[in-house]
C-alpha atoms as a PDB file:
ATOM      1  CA  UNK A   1     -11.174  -4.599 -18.498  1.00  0.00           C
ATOM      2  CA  UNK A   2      -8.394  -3.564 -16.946  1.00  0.00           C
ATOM      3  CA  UNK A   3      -7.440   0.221 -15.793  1.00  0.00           C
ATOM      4  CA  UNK A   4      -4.014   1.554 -17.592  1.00  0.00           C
ATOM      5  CA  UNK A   5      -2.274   3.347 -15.363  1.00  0.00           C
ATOM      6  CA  UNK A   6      -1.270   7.234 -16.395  1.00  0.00           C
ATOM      7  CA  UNK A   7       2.557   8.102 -16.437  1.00  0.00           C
ATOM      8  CA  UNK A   8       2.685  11.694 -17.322  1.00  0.00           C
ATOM      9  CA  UNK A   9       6.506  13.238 -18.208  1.00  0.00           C
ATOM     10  CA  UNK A  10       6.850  16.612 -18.191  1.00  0.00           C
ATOM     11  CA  UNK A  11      10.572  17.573 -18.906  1.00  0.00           C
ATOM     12  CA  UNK A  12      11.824  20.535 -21.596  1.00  0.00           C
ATOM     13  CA  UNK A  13      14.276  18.214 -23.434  1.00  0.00           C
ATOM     14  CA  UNK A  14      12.172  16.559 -25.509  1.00  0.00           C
ATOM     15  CA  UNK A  15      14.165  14.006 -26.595  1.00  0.00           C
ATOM     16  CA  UNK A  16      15.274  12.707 -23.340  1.00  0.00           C
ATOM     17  CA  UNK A  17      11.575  12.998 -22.279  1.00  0.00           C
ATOM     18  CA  UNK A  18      10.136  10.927 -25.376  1.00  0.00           C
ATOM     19  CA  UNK A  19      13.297   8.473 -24.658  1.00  0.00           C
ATOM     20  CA  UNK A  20      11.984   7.909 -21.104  1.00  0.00           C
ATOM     21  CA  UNK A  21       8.533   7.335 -22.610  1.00  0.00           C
ATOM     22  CA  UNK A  22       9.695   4.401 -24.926  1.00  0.00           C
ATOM     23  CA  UNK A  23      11.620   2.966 -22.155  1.00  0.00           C
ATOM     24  CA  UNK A  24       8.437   2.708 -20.252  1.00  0.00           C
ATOM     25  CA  UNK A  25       6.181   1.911 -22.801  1.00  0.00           C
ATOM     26  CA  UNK A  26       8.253  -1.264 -24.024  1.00  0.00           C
ATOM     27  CA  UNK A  27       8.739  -2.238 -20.299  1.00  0.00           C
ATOM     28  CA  UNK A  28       5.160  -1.961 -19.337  1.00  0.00           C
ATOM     29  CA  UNK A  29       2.784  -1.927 -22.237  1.00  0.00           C
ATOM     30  CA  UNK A  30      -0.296  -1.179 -19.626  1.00  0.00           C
ATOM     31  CA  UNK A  31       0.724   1.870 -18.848  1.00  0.00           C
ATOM     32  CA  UNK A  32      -0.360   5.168 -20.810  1.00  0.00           C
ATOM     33  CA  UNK A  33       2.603   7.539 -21.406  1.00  0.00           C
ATOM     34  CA  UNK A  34       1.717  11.595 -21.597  1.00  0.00           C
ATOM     35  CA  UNK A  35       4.908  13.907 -22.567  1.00  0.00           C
ATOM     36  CA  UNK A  36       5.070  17.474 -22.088  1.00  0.00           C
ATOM     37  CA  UNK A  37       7.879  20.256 -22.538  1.00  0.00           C
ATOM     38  CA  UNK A  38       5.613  22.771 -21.079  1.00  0.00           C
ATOM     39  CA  UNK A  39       4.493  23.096 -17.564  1.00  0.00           C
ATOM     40  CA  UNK A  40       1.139  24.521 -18.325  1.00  0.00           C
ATOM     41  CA  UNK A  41       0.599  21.734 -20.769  1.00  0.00           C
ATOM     42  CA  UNK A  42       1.346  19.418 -17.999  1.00  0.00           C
ATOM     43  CA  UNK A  43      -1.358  21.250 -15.410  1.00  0.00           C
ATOM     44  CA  UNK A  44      -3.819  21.444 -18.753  1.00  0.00           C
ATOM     45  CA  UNK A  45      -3.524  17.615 -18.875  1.00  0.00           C
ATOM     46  CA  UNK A  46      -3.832  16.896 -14.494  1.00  0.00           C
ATOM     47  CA  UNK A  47      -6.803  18.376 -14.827  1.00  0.00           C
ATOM     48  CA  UNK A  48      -8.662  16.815 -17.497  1.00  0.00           C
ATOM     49  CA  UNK A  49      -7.085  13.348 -17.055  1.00  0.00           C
ATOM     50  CA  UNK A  50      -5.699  12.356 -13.157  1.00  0.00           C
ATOM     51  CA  UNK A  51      -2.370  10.828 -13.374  1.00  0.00           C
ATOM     52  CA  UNK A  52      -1.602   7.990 -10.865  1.00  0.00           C
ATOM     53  CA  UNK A  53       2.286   8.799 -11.864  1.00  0.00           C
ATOM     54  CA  UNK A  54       4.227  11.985 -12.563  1.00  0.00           C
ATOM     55  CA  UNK A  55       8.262  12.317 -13.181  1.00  0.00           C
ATOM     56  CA  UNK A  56       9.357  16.478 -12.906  1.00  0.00           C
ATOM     57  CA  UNK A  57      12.227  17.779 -14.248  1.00  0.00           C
ATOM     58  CA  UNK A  58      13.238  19.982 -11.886  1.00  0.00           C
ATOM     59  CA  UNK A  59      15.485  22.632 -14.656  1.00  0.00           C
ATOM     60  CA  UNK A  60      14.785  23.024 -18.312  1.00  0.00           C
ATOM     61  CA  UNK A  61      11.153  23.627 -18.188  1.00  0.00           C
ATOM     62  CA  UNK A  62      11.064  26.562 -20.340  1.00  0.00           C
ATOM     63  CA  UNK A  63       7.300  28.211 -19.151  1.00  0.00           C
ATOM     64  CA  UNK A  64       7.732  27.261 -15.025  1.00  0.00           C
ATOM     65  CA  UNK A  65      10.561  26.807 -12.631  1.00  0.00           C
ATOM     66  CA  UNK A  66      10.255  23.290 -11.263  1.00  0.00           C
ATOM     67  CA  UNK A  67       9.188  23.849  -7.570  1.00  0.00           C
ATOM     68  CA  UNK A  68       6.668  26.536  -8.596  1.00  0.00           C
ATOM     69  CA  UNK A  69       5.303  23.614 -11.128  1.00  0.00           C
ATOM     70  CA  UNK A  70       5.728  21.131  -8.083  1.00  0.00           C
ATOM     71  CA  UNK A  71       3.449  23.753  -5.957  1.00  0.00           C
ATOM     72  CA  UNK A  72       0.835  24.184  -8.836  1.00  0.00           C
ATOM     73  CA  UNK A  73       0.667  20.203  -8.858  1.00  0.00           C
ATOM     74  CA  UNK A  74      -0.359  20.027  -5.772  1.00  0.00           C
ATOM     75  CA  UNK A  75      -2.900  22.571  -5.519  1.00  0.00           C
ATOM     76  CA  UNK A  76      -4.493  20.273  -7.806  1.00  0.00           C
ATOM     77  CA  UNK A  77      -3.952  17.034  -7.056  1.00  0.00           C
ATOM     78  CA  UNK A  78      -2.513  16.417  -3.488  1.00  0.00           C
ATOM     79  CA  UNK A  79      -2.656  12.578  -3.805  1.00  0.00           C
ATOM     80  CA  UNK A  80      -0.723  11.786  -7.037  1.00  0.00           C
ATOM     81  CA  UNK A  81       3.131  10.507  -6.454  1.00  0.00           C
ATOM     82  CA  UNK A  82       5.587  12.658  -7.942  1.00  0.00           C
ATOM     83  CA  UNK A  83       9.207  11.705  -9.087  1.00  0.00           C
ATOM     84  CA  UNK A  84      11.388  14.486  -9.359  1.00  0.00           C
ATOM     85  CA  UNK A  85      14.600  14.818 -11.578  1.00  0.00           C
ATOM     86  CA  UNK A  86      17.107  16.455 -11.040  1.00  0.00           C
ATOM     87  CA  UNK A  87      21.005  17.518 -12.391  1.00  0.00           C
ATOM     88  CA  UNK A  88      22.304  19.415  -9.864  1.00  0.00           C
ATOM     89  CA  UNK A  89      20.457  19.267  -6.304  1.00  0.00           C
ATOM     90  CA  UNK A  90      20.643  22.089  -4.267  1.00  0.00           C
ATOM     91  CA  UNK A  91      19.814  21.000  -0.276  1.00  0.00           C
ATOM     92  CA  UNK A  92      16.743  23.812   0.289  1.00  0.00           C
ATOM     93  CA  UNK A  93      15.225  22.724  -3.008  1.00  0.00           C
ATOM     94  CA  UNK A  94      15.519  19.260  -2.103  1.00  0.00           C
ATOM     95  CA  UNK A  95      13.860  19.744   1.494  1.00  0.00           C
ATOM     96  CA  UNK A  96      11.402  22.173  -0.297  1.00  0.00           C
ATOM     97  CA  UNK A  97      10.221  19.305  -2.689  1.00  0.00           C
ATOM     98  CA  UNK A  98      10.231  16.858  -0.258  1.00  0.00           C
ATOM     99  CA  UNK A  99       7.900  19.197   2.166  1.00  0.00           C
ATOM    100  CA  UNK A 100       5.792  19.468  -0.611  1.00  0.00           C
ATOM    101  CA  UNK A 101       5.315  15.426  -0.659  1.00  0.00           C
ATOM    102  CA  UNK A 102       7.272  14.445  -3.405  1.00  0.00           C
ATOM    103  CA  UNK A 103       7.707  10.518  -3.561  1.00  0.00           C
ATOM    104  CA  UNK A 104      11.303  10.576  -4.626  1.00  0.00           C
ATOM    105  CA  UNK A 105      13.924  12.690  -5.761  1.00  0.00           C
ATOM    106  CA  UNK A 106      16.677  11.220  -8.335  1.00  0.00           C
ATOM    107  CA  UNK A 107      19.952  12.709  -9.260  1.00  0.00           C
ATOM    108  CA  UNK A 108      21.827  12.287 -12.320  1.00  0.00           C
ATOM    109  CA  UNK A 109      22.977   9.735 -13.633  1.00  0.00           C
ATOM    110  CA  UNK A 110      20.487   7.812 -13.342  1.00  0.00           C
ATOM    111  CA  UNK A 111      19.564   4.754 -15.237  1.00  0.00           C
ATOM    112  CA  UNK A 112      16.059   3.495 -17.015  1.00  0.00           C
ATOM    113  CA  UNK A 113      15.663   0.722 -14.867  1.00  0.00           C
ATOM    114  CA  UNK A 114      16.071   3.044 -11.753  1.00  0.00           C
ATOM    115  CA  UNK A 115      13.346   5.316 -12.952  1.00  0.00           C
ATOM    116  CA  UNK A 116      11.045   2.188 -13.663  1.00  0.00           C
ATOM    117  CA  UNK A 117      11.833   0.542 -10.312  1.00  0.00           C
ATOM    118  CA  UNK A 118      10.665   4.017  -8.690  1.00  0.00           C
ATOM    119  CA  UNK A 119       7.763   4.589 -10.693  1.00  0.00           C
ATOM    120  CA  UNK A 120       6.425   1.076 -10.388  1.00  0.00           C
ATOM    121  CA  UNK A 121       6.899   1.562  -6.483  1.00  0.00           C
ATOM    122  CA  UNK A 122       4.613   4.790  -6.176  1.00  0.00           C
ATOM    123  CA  UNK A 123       1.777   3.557  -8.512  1.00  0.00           C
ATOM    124  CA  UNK A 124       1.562  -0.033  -6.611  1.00  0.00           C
ATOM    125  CA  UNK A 125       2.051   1.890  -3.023  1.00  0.00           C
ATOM    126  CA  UNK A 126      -0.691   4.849  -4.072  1.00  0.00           C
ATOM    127  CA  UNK A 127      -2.951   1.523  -5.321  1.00  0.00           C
ATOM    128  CA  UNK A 128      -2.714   0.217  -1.860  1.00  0.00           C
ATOM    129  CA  UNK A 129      -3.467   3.250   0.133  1.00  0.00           C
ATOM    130  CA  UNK A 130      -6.730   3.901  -1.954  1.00  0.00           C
ATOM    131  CA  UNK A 131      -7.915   0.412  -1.089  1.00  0.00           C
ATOM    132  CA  UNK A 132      -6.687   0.964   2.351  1.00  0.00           C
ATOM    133  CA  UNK A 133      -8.700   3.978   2.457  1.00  0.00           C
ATOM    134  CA  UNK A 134     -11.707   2.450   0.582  1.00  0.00           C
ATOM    135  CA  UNK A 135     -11.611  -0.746   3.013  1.00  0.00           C
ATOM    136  CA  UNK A 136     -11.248   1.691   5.928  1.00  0.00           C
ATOM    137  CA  UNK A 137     -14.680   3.763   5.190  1.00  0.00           C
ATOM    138  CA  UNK A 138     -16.355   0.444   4.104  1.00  0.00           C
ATOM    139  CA  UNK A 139     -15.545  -0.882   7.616  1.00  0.00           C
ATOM    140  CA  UNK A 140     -16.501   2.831   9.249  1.00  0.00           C
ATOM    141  CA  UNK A 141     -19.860   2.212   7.240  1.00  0.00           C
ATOM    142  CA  UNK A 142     -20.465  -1.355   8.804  1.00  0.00           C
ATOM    143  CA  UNK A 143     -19.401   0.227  12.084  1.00  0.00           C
ATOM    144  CA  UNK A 144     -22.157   2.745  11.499  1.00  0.00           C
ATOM    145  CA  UNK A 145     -24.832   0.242  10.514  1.00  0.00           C
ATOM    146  CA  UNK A 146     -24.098  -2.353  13.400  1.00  0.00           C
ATOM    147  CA  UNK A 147     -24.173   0.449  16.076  1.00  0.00           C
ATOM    148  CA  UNK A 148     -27.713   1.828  14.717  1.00  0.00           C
ATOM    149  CA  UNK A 149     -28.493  -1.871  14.631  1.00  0.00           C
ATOM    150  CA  UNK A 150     -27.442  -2.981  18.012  1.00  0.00           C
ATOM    151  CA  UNK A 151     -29.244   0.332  19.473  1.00  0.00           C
ATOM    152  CA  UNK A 152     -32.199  -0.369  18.147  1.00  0.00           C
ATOM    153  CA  UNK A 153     -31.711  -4.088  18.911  1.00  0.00           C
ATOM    154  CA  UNK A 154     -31.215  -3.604  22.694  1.00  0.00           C
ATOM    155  CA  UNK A 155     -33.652  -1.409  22.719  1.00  0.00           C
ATOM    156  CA  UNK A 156     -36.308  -4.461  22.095  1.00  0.00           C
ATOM    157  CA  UNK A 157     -34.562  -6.260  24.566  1.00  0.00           C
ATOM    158  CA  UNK A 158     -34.922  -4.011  27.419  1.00  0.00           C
ATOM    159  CA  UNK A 159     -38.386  -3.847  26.260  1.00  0.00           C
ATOM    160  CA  UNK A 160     -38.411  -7.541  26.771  1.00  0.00           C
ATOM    161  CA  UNK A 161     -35.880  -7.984  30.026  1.00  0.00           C
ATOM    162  CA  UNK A 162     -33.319  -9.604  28.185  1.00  0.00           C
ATOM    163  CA  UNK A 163     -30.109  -8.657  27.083  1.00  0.00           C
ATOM    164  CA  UNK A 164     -28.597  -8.266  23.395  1.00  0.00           C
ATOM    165  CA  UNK A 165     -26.136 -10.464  22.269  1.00  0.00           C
ATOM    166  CA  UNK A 166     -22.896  -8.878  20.201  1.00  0.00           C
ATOM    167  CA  UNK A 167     -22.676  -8.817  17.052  1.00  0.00           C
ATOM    168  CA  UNK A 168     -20.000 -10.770  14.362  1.00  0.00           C
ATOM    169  CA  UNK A 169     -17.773  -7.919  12.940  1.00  0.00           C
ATOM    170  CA  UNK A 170     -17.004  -8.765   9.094  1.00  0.00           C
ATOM    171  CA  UNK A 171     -12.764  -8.656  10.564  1.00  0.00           C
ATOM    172  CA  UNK A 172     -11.994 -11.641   8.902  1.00  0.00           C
ATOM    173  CA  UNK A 173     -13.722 -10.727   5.626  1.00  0.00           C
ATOM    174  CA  UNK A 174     -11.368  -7.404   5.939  1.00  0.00           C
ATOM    175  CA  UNK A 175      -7.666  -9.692   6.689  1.00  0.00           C
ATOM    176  CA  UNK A 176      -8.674 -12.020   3.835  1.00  0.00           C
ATOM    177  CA  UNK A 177      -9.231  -8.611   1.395  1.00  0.00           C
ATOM    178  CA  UNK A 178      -5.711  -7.621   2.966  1.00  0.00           C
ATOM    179  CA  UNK A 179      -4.582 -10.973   2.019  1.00  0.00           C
ATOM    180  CA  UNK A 180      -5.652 -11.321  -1.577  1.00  0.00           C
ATOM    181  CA  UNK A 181      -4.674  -7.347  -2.404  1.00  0.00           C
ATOM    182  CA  UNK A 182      -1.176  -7.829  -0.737  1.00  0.00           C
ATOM    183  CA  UNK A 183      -0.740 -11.234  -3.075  1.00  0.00           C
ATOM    184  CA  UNK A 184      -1.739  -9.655  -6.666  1.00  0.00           C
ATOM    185  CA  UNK A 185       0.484  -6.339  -5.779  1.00  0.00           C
ATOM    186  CA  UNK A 186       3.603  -8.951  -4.759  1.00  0.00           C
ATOM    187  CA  UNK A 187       2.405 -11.424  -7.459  1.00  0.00           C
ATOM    188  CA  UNK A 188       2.491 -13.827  -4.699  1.00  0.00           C
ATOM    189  CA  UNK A 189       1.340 -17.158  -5.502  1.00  0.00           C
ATOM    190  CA  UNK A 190       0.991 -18.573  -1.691  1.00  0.00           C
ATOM    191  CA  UNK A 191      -0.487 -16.155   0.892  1.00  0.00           C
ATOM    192  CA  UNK A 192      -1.469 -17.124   4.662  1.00  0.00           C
ATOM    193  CA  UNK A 193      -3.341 -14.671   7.606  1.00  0.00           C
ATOM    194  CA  UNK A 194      -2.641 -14.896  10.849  1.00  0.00           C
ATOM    195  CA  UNK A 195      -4.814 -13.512  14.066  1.00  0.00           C
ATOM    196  CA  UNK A 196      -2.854 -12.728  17.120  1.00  0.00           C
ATOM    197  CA  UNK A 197      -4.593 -14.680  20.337  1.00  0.00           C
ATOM    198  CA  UNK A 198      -2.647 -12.135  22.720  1.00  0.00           C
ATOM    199  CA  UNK A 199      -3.765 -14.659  26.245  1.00  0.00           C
ATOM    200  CA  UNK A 200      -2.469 -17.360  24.455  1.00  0.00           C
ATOM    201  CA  UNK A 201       0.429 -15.858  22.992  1.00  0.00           C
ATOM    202  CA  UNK A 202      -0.377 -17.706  19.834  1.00  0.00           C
ATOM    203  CA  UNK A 203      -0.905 -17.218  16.151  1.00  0.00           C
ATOM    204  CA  UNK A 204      -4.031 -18.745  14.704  1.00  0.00           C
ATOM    205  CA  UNK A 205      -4.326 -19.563  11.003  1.00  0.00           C
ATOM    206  CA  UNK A 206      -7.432 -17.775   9.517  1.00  0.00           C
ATOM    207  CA  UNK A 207      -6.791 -17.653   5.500  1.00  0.00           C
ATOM    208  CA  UNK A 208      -4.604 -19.628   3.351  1.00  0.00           C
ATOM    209  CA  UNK A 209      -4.162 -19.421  -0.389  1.00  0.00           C
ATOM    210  CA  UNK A 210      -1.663 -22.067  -2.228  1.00  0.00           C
ATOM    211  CA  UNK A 211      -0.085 -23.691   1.015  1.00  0.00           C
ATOM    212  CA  UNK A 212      -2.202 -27.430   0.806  1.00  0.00           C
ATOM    213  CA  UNK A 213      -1.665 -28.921   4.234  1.00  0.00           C
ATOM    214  CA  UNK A 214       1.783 -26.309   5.445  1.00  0.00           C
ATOM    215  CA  UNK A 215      -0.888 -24.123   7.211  1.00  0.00           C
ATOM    216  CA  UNK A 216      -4.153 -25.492   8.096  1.00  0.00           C
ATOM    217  CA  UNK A 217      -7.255 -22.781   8.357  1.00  0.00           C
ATOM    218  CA  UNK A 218      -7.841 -22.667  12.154  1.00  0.00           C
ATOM    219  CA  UNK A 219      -4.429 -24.233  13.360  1.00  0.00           C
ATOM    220  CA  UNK A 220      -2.176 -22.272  15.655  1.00  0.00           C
ATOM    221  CA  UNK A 221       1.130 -22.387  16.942  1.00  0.00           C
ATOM    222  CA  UNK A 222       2.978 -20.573  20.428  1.00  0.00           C
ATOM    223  CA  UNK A 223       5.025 -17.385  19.144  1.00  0.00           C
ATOM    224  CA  UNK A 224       7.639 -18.675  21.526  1.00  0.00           C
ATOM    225  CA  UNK A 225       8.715 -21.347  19.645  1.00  0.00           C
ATOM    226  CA  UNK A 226       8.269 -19.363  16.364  1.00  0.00           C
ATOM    227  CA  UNK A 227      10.591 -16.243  17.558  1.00  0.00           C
ATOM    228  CA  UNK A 228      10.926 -15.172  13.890  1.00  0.00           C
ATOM    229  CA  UNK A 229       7.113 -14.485  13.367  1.00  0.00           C
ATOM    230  CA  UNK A 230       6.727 -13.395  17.214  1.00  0.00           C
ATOM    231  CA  UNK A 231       9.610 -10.443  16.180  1.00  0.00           C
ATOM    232  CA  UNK A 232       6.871  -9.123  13.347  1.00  0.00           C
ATOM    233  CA  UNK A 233       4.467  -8.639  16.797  1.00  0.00           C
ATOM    234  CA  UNK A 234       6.177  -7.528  18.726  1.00  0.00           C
ATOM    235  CA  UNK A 235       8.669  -4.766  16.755  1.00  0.00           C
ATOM    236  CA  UNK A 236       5.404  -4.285  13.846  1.00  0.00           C
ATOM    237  CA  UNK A 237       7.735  -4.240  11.062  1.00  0.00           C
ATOM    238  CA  UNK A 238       7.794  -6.116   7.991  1.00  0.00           C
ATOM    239  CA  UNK A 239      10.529  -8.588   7.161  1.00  0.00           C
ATOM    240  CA  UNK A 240      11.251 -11.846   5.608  1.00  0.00           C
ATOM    241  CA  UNK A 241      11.585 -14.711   7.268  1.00  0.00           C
ATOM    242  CA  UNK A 242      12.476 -18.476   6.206  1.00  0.00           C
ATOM    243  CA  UNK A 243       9.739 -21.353   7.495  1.00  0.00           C
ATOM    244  CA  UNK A 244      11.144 -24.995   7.142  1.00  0.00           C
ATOM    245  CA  UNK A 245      12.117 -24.546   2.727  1.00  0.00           C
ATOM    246  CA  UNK A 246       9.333 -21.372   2.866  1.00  0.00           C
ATOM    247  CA  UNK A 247      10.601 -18.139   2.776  1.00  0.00           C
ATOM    248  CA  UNK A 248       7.768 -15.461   3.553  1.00  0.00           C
ATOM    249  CA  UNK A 249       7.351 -11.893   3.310  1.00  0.00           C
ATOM    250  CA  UNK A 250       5.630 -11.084   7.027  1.00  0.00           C
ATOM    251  CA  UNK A 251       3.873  -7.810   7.402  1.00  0.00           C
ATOM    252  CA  UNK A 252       2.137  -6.877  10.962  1.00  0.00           C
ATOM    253  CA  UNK A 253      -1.601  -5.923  10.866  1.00  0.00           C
ATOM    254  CA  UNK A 254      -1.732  -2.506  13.791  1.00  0.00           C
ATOM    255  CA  UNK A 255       1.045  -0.894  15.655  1.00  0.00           C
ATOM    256  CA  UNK A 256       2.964  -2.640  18.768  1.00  0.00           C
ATOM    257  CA  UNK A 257       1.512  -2.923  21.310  1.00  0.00           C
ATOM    258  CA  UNK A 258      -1.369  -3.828  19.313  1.00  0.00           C
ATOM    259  CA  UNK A 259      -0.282  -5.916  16.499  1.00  0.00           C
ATOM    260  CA  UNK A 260      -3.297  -8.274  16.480  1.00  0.00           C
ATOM    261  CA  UNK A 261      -2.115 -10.247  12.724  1.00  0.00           C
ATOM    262  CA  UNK A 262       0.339 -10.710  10.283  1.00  0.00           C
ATOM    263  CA  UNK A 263       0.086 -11.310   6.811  1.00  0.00           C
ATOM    264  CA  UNK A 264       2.971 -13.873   5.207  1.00  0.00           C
ATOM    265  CA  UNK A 265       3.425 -14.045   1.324  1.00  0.00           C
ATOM    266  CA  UNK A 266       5.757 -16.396  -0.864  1.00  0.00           C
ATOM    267  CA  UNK A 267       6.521 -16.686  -4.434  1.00  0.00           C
ATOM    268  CA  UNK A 268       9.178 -18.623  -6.560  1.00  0.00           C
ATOM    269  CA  UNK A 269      11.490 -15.455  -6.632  1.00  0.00           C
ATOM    270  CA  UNK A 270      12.744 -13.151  -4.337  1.00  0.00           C
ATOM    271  CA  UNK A 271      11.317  -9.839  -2.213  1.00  0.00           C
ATOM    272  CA  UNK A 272      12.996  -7.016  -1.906  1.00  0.00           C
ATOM    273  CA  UNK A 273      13.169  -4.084   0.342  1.00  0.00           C
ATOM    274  CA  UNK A 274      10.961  -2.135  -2.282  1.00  0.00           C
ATOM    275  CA  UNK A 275       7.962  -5.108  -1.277  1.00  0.00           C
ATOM    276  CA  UNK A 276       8.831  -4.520   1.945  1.00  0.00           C
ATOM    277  CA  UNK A 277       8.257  -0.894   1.664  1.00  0.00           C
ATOM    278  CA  UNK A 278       4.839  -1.637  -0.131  1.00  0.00           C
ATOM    279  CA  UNK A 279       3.617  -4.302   2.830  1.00  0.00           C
ATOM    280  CA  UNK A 280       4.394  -1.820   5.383  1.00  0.00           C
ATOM    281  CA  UNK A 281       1.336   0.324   4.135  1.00  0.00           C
ATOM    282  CA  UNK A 282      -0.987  -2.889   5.665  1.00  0.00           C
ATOM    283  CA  UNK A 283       0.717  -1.735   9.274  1.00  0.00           C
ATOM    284  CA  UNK A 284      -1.744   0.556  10.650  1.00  0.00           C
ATOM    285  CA  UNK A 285      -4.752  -1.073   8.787  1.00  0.00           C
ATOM    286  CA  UNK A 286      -7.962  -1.995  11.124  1.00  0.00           C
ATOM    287  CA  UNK A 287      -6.275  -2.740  14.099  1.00  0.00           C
ATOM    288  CA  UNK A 288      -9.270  -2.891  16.245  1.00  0.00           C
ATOM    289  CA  UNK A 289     -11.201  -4.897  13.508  1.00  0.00           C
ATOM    290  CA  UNK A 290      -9.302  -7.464  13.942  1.00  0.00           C
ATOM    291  CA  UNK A 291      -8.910  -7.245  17.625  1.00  0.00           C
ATOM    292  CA  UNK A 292     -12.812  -7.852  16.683  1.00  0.00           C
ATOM    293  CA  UNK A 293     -12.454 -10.947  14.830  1.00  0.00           C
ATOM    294  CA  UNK A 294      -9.630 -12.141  18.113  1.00  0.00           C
ATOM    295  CA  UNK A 295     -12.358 -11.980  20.316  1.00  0.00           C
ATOM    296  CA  UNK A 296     -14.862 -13.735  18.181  1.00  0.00           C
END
C-alpha cells in the first residue's frame, strides 16, 4: 500500500487555510491535508503524527508569532521542510527563517499552483535524501561487514602464505538503486548509468532501463567526442542535454574532481529546473563506491 504523504497548514484565517487544503486535496488526492488556526494545535499534531510537509503563516496566528512557532518546529522535528507565507517580508525575519532551515519563503500574491509546485518539490527532495541517507548507512554497513570479513580472511591466508584477494563492492547494485529512485521521482520512463573510466577518459554503460539497443549494458564511448556529457564530469552539475532525438536529464554521481558516474533520464515531456534541483541531491552520493565498482 502506498504511504500518503502529510501536508499540515497551520494559518489563522481559516478560510484561506481550508481553501489551500481543497486546492491540494483535488490536485493530489494521495496526500493527507491537516489544518490548524492555532500554533499549539499545530505542535500537538507534529508530535503525534510527523509531517513530511508544513506551509507557516508567518502573521495571523492568533496563540504564537510565526518565527517563535518556526523555532518550536524545529526543536521537534529538524528534518521536516517548511514553507513559509508571508504578506509583508521584513529582511531580518526572512534571514531569521531561512537560518532556521526553512525550505522556502513565498510572498504574496501568490498563486495555488505556486504553492503546489513548492510543496511537491520539498516532499520529493526530503524523499530522496532519506533514501540517500538509508543507502548511505546500508553501504557503511557492507563496508563494516567486508572489512571484518577481509580481516579475518587474510588472516587465514597469512596463516597459509598466500595472499587475500579483494573483494566485489555491491557499487553497481547502489548506481542501479540511484537509477531506479531518480526515474519514479522524475516519472522517467528511460533511465541509463554511466561509470566514469577516468585512464580511459571514457563513459561505460552499466544500467539501462527503456533504451532497447541506444545504450548497450557494457558499451562505452570517449568523453571527448561526447563534450556535452564530459561537461556533467567535469563541472558536477546537473543539466540537460540532447543525444541524437534523446533529450536527457544528466546528474553527476561525487564532486569534481571525483565525479566517477552520471545518471541520464528521459521522458515524453519536459524537465525543469525544479528536476534539476531534485537530481542534484544524487551529487555527493557514494563517490568512492563507485570509484569501487571503476576499478572492478
Amino acid at each position: 500500500m502506498k504511504n500518503q504523504e502529510k501536508i499540515l497548514i497551520c494559518d489563522g484565517d481559516d478560510l484561506r487555510a481550508r481553501s489551500l487544503a481543497l486546492a491540494f486535496s483535488e490536485s493530489s488526492p494521495d496526500w493527507t491535508i491537516g489544518v490548524v488556526q492555532r500554533g499549539q494545535d499545530g505542535l500537538n499534531m507534529l508530535r503525534e503524527n510527523p509531517q513530511d510537509c508544513i506551509l507557516l503563516q508567518e502573521t495571523g496566528i492568533p496563540d504564537k508569532e510565526g518565527l517563535s512557532l518556526l523555532k518550536e518546529i524545529r526543536e521537534l522535528d529538524g528534518e521536516v521542510p517548511i514553507i513559509l507565507l508571508s504578506k509583508k517580508p521584513i529582511l531580518n525575519k526572512v534571514l531569521e527563517a531561512i537560518h532556521l532551515g526553512i525550505f522556502d519563503y513565498l510572498k504574496e500574491p501568490y498563486t495555488i499552483t505556486e504553492v503546489l509546485n513548492v510543496v511537491r518539490l520539498a516532499i520529493e527532495k526530503n524523499k530522496l535524501q532519506m533514501e540517500k541517507e538509508r543507502l548511505l548507512q546500508e553501504l557503511q554497513d557492507d563496508k563494516e561487514k567486508l572489512v571484518k570479513k577481509e580481516d579475518k580472511k587474510k588472516g587465514k591466508e597469512e596463516k597459509r602464505g598466500g595472499s587475500p584477494m579483494e573483494p566485489p563492492l555491491k557499487s553497481e547494485q547502489l548506481l542501479s538503486k540511484c537509477l531506479t529512485l531518480s526515474m519514479d521521482l522524475l516519472q522517467a520512463n528511460k533511465g541509463v548509468a554511466f561509470l566514469v573510466d577516468k585512464k580511459s577518459n571514457r563513459l561505460i554503460v552499466k544500467e539501462t532501463i527503456g533504451f532497447d539497443d541506444y545504450f548497450l549494458k557494457d558499451s562505452s564511448f570517449d568523453l571527448k567526442d561526447k563534450k556535452d556529457l564530459g561537461k556533467v564530469v567535469s563541472q558536477g552539475k546537473p543539466c540537460i542535454i540532447s543525444r541524437d532525438n534523446v533529450r536527457l536529464a544528466c546528474a553527476p554521481l561525487g564532486n569534481p574532481p571525483l565525479v566517477f558516474g552520471v545518471i541520464g533520464l528521459s521522458r515524453p515531456w519536459s524537465f525543469t529546473d525544479s528536476d534539476l534541483k531534485i537530481l542534484s541531491v544524487f551529487t555527493p552520493l557514494a563517490p568512492y563506491s563507485l570509484e569501487g565498482a571503476r576499478v572492478h
